[in-house]
Protein backbone atom coordinates (compact mmCIF):
# COMPACT_ATOMS: atom_id res chain seq x y z
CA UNK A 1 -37.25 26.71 48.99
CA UNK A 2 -39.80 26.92 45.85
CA UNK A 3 -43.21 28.61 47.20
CA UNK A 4 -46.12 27.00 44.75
CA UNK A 5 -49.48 28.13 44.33
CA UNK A 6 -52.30 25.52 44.05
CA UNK A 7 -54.66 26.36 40.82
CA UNK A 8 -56.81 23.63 41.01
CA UNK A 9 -60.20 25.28 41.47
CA UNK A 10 -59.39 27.94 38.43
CA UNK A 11 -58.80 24.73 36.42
CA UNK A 12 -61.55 22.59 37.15
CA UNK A 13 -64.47 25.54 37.49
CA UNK A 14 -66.97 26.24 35.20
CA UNK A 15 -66.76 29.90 33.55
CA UNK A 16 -67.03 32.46 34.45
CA UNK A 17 -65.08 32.79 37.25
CA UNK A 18 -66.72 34.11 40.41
CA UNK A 19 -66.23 34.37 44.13
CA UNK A 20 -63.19 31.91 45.27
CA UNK A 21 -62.79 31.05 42.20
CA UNK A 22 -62.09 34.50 41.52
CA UNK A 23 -59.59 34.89 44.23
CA UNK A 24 -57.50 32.39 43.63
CA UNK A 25 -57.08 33.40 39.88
CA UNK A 26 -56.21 36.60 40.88
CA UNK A 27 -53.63 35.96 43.44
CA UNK A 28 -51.67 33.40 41.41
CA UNK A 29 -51.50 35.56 38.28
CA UNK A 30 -50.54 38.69 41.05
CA UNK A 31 -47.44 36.21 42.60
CA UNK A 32 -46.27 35.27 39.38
CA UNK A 33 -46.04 38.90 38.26
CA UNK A 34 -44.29 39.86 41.48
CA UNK A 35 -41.52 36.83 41.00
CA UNK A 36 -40.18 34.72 38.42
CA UNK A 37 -39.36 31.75 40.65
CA UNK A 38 -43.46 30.99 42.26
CA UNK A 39 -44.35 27.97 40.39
CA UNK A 40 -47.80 26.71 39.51
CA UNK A 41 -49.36 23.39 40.49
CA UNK A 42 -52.94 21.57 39.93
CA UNK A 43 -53.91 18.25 41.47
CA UNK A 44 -55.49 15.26 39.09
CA UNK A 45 -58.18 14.13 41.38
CA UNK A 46 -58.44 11.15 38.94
CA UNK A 47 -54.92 10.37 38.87
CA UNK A 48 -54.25 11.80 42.12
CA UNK A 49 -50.69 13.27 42.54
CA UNK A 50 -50.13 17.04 42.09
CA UNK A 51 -48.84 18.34 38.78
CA UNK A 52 -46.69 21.37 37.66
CA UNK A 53 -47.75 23.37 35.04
CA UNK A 54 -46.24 26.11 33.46
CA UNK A 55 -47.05 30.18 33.32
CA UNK A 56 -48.49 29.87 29.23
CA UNK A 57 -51.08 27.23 31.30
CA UNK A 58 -52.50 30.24 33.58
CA UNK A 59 -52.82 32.53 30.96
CA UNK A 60 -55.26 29.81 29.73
CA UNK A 61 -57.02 29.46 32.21
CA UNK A 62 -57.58 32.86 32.78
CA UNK A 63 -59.02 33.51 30.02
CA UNK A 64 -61.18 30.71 29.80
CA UNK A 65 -62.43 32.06 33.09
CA UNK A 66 -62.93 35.57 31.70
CA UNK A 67 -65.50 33.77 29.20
CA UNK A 68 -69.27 33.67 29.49
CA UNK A 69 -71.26 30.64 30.90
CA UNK A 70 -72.22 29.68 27.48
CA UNK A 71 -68.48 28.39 26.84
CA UNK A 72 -68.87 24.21 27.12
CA UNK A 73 -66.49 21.28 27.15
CA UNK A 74 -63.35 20.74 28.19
CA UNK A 75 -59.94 22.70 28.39
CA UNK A 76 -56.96 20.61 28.17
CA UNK A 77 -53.66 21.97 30.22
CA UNK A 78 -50.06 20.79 29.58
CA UNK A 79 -48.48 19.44 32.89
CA UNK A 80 -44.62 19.29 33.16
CA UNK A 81 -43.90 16.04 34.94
CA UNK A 82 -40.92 13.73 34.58
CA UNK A 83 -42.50 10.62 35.09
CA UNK A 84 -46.33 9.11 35.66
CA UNK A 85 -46.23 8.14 38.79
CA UNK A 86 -49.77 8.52 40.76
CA UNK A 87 -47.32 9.46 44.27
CA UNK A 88 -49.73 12.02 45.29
CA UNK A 89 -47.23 14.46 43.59
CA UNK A 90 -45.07 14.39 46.06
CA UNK A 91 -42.04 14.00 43.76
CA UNK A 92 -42.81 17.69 42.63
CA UNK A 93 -41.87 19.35 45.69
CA UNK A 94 -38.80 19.79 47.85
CA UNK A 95 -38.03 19.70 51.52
CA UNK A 96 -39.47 22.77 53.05
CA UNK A 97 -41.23 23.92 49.77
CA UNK A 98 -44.35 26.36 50.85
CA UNK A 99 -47.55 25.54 49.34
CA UNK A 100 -50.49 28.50 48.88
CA UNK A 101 -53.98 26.40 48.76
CA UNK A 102 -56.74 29.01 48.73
CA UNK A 103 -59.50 27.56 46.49
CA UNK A 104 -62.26 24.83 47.16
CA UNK A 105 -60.37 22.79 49.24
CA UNK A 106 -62.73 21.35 50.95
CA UNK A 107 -63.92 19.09 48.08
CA UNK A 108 -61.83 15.89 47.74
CA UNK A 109 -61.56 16.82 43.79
CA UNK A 110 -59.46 19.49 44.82
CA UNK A 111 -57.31 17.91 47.27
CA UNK A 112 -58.01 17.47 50.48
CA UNK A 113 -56.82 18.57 53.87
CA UNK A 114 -55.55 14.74 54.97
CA UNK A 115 -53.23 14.36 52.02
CA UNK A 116 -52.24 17.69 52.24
CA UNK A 117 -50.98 17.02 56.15
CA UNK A 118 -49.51 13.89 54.96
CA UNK A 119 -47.36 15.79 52.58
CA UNK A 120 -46.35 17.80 55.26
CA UNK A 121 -44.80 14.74 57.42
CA UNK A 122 -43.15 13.03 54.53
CA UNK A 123 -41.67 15.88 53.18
CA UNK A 124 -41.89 19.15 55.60
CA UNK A 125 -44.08 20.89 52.92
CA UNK A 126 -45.09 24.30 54.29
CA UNK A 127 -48.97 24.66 53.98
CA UNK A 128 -50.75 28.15 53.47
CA UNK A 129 -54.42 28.16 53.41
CA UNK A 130 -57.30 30.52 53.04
CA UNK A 131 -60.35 31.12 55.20
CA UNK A 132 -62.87 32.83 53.27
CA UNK A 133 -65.78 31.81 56.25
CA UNK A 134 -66.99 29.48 58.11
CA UNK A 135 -71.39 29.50 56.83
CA UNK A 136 -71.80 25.90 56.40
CA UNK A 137 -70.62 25.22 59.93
CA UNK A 138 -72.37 28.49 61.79
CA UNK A 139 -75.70 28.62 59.14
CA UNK A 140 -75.94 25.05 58.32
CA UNK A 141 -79.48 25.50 56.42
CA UNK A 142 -78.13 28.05 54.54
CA UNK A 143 -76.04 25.59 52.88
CA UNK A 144 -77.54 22.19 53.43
CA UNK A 145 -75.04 19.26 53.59
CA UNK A 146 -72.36 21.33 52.77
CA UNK A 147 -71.21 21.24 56.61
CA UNK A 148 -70.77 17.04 56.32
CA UNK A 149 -67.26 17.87 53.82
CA UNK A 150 -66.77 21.20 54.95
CA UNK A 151 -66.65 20.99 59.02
CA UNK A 152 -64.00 17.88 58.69
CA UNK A 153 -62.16 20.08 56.58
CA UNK A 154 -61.97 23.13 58.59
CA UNK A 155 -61.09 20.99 61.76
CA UNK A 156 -58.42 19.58 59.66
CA UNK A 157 -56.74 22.71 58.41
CA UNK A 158 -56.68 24.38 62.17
CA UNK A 159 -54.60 21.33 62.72
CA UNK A 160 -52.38 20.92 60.19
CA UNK A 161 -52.12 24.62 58.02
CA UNK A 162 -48.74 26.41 59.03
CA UNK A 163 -50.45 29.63 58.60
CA UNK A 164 -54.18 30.46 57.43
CA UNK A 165 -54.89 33.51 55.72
CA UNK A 166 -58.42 35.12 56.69
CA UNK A 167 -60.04 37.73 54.01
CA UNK A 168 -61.74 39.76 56.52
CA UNK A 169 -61.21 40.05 60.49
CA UNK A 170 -65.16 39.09 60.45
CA UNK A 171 -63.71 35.56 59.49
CA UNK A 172 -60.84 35.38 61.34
CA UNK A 173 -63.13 36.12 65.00
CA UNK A 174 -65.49 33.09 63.65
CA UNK A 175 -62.67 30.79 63.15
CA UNK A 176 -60.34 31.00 65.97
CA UNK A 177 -63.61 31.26 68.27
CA UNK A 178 -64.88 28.40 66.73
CA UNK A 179 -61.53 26.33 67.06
CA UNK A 180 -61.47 27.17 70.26
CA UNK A 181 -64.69 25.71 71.34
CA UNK A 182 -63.42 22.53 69.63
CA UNK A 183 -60.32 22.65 72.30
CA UNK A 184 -57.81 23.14 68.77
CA UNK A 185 -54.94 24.39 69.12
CA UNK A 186 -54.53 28.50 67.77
CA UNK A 187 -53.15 28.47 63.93
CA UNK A 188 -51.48 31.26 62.87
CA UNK A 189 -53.26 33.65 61.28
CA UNK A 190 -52.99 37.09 59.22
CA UNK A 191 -55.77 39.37 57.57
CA UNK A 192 -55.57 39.47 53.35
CA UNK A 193 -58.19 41.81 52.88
CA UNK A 194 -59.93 41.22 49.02
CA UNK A 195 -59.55 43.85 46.48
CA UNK A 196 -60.33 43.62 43.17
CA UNK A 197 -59.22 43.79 39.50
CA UNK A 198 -61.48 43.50 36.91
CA UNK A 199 -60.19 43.48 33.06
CA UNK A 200 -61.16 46.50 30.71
CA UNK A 201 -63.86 45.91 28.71
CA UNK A 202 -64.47 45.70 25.64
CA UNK A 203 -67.90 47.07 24.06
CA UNK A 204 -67.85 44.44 21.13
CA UNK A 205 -67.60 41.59 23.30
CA UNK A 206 -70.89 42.95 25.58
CA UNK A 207 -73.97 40.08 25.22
CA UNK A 208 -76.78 41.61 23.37
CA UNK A 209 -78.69 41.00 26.32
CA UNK A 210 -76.51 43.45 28.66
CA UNK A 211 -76.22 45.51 25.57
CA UNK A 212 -79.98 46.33 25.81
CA UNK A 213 -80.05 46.80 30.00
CA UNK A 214 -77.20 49.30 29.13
CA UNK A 215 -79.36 52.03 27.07
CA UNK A 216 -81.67 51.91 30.29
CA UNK A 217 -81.45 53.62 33.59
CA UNK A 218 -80.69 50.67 36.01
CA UNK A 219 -79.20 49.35 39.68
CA UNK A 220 -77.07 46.53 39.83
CA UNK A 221 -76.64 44.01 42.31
CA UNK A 222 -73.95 41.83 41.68
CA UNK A 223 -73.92 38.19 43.26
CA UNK A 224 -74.99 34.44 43.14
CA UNK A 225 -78.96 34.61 43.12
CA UNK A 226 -79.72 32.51 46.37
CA UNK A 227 -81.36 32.99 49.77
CA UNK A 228 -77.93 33.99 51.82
CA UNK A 229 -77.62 37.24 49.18
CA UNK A 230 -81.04 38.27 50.14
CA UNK A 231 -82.05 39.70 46.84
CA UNK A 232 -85.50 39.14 48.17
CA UNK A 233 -85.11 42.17 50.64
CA UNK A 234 -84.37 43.98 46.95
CA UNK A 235 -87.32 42.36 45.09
CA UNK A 236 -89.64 43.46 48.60
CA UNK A 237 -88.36 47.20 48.27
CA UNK A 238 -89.45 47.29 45.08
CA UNK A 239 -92.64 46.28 45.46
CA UNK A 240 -92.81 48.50 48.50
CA UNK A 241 -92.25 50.85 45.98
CA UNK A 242 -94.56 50.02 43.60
CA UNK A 243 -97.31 49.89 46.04
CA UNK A 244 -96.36 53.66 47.29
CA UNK A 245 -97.03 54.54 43.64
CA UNK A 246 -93.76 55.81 43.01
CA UNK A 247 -92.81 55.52 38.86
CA UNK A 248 -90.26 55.52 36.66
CA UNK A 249 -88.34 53.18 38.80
CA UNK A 250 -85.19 52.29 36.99
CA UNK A 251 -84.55 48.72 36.26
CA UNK A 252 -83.25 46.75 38.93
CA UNK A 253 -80.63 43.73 38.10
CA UNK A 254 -79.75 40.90 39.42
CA UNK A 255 -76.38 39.26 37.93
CA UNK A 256 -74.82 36.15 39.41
CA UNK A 257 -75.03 32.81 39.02
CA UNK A 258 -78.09 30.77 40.76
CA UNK A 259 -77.63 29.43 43.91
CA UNK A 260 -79.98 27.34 46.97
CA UNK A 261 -83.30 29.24 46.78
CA UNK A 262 -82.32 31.60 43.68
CA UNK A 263 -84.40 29.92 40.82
CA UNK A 264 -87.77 30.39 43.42
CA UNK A 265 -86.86 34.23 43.36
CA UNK A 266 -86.51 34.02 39.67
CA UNK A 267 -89.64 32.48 39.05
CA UNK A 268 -91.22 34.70 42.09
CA UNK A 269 -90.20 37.78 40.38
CA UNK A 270 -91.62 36.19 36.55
CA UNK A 271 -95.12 35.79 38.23
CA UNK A 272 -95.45 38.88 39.65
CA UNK A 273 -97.13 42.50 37.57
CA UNK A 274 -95.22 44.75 40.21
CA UNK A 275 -91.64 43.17 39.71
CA UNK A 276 -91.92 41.63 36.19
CA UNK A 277 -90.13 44.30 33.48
CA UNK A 278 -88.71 46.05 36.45
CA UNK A 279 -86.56 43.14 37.84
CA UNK A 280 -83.72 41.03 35.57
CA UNK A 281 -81.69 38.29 36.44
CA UNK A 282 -79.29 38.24 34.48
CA UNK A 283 -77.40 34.95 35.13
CA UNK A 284 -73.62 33.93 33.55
CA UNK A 285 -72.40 37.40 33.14
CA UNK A 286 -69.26 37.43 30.85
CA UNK A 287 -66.16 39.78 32.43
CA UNK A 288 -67.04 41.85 30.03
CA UNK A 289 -70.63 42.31 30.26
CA UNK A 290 -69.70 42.64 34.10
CA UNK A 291 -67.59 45.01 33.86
CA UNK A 292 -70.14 47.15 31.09
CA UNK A 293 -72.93 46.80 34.29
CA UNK A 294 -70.25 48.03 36.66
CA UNK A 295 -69.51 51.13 34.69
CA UNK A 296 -73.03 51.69 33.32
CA UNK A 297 -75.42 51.55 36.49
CA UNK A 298 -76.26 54.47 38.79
CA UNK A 299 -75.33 52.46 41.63
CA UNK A 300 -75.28 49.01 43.63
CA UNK A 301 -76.88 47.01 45.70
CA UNK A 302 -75.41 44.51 48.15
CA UNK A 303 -78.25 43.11 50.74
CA UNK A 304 -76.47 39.95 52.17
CA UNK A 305 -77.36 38.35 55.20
CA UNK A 306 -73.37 36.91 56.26
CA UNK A 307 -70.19 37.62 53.97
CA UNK A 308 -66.71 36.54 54.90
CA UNK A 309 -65.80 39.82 52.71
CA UNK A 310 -68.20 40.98 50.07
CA UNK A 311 -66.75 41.49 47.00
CA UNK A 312 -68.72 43.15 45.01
CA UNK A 313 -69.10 46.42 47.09
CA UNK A 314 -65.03 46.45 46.29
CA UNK A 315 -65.83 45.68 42.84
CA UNK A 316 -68.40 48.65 42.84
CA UNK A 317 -66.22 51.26 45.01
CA UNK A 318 -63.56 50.55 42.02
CA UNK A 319 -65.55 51.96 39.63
CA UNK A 320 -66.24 54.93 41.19
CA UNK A 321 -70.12 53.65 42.34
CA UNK A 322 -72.00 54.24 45.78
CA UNK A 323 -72.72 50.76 47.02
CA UNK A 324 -76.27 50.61 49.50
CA UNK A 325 -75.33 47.36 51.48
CA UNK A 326 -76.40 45.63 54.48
CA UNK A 327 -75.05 46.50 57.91
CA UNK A 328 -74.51 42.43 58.23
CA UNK A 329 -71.12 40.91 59.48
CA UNK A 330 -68.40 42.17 56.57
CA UNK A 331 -69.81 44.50 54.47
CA UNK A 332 -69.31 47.42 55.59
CA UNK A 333 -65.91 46.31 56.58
CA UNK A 334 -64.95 45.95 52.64
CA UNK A 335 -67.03 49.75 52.01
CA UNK A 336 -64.65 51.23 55.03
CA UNK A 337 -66.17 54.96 54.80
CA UNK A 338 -67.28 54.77 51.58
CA UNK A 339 -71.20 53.14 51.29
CA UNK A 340 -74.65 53.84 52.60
CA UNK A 341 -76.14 51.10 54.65
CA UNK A 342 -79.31 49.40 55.57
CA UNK A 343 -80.13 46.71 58.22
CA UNK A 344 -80.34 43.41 55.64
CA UNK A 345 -84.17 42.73 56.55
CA UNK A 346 -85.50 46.23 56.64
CA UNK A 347 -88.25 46.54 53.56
CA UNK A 348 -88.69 50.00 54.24
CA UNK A 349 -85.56 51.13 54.66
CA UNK A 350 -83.72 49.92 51.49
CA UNK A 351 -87.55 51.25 49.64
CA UNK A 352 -86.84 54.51 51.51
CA UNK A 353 -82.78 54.81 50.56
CA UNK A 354 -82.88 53.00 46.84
CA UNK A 355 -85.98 55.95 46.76
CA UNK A 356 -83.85 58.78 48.21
């Protein structure tokens, strides 16, 4: 029995690497350092049949996922294959070979769950998926149209994944209830809570533009700008603040990609005197520069609305930093003990703790 890891999503992703994207990096750089024999696979949507690549081929990706957003084209990988046949890759694996999928599965570019299953009836492959949550199908205007791929999906993998690993037991209450209701059958299931492991950094490589935030007292909340993250609780304290006449406010940022509803905040916080100069987005953070904010800031934020995990307040418990997050869902299941918390749509009471 081989046991393969599926790096499709760290392949075909855009840098830097965040959220899932994130995960599955991490975990298939973690299994290869724990064995010699895990072996590394990506499918060719184009082509489609699964490929093998070898260990040089993550290190590559890696760091082209440790890179800022302003790296462009494309990154060509080596695949190890025999032959050219487009079989769907099957001619990879072996009978009763175990397959870890944990990235954006979902998407047909990254394989899908119906030629997954049909891998598993040719050839008995063992499937081991990831459930990071189920938002599209319980908040379906947080994500519009997302639910029409993802919900097929999801009914899919309860049906067909050997075992489904869940990153929080938040996420693995949603999905087994909401099997249930669907009359599925119960999929195994275990709890993988998310840690984190961030690289060093190094000064040199810091973006000029973190480089100046750094000489400044400032807060940092660290996530995709969009309406789910709730940065506009953040942005409201602050101008709750502003209004009380409190000064010498340090310099909230914002750093994360942008998301549904995140360029409106960005533009909401250009146009207006009492957030403009005190509010940054600072969007396509390097590792690096991430890593700088981590160690640099008096503390984070984390307002979300629904997390599967929330990894970030890991990120900032790492470095040694209080995390103020919201009382929503997960959260303060990934702080344990160790945060301060604040109802997600309470103004006042993020003004009154960020104050405090």
């Amino acid at each position: 029995m081989t046991v393969w890891i599926d790096v499709t999503t760290s392949a075909s992703s855009h840098p830097p690497a965040t959220g899932i994207t994130r995960v599955e990096l991490t975990l298939a750089q973690a299994l290869c350092k724990a064995s010699p024999d895990i072996q590394i696979c990506l499918y060719e949507s184009q082509l489609g049949r699964f490929s093998a690549i070898a260990r040089t081929e993550l290190e590559r990706i890696g760091e082209f996922q440790r890179s800022s957003s302003a790296a462009k084209g494309l990154m060509e990988l080596e695949i190890q294959r025999r032959d050219m046949r487009a079989a769907g890759g099957i001619e990879i694996f072996r009978r009763g070979d175990v397959l870890i999928a944990c990235g954006l599965n979902w998407l047909p570019q990254m394989v899908n769950m119906p030629r997954l299953s049909a891998m598993q009836s040719l050839i008995g492959l063992r499937l081991i998926t990831m459930c990071y949550d189920i938002i599209p199908i319980k908040f379906t205007h947080i994500v519009p149209g997302m639910d029409v791929v993802f919900a097929p999906y999801m009914r899919e993998m309860v049906r067909h994944a050997d075992h489904v690993l869940c990153i929080s037991r938040c996420t693995r209450r949603d999905l087994l209830r909401w099997s249930q209701s669907l009359g599925e059958r119960i999929v195994e299931t275990s709890i993988v809570p998310l840690g984190c492991e961030l690289p060093t950094s190094s000064r040199e490589n810091v973006s000029a533009r973190v480089t100046r935030i750094l000489s400044q007292r400032f807060l940092l909340c660290v996530s995709t700008i969009e309406n789910r993250k709730n940065q506009q609780t953040l942005c409201r304290a602050y101008t709750r603040l502003v209004d009380w006449g409190v000064t010498n406010l340090p310099l909230l940022v914002l750093a994360g990609g942008v998301g549904h509803g995140g360029q409106d905040l960005i533009n909401e916080i250009a146009g207006d005197h009492r957030l403009a100069g005190r509010v940054v987005a600072v969007v396509g953070c390097s590792d690096d520069d991430l890593v700088a904010l981590y160690a640099a800031c008096m503390f984070t934020l984390y307002p979300s609305t629904y997390e599967g995990w929330g990894l970030p307040v890991s990120e900032a418990l790492s470095y040694g930093k209080l995390c103020l997050c919201s009382t929503q869902r997960s959260p303060p299941e990934a702080a344990q003990q160790f945060a301060e918390h604040a109802d997600a749509w309470n103004v006042d009471e993020w003004a009154n703790k960020v104050y405090r």
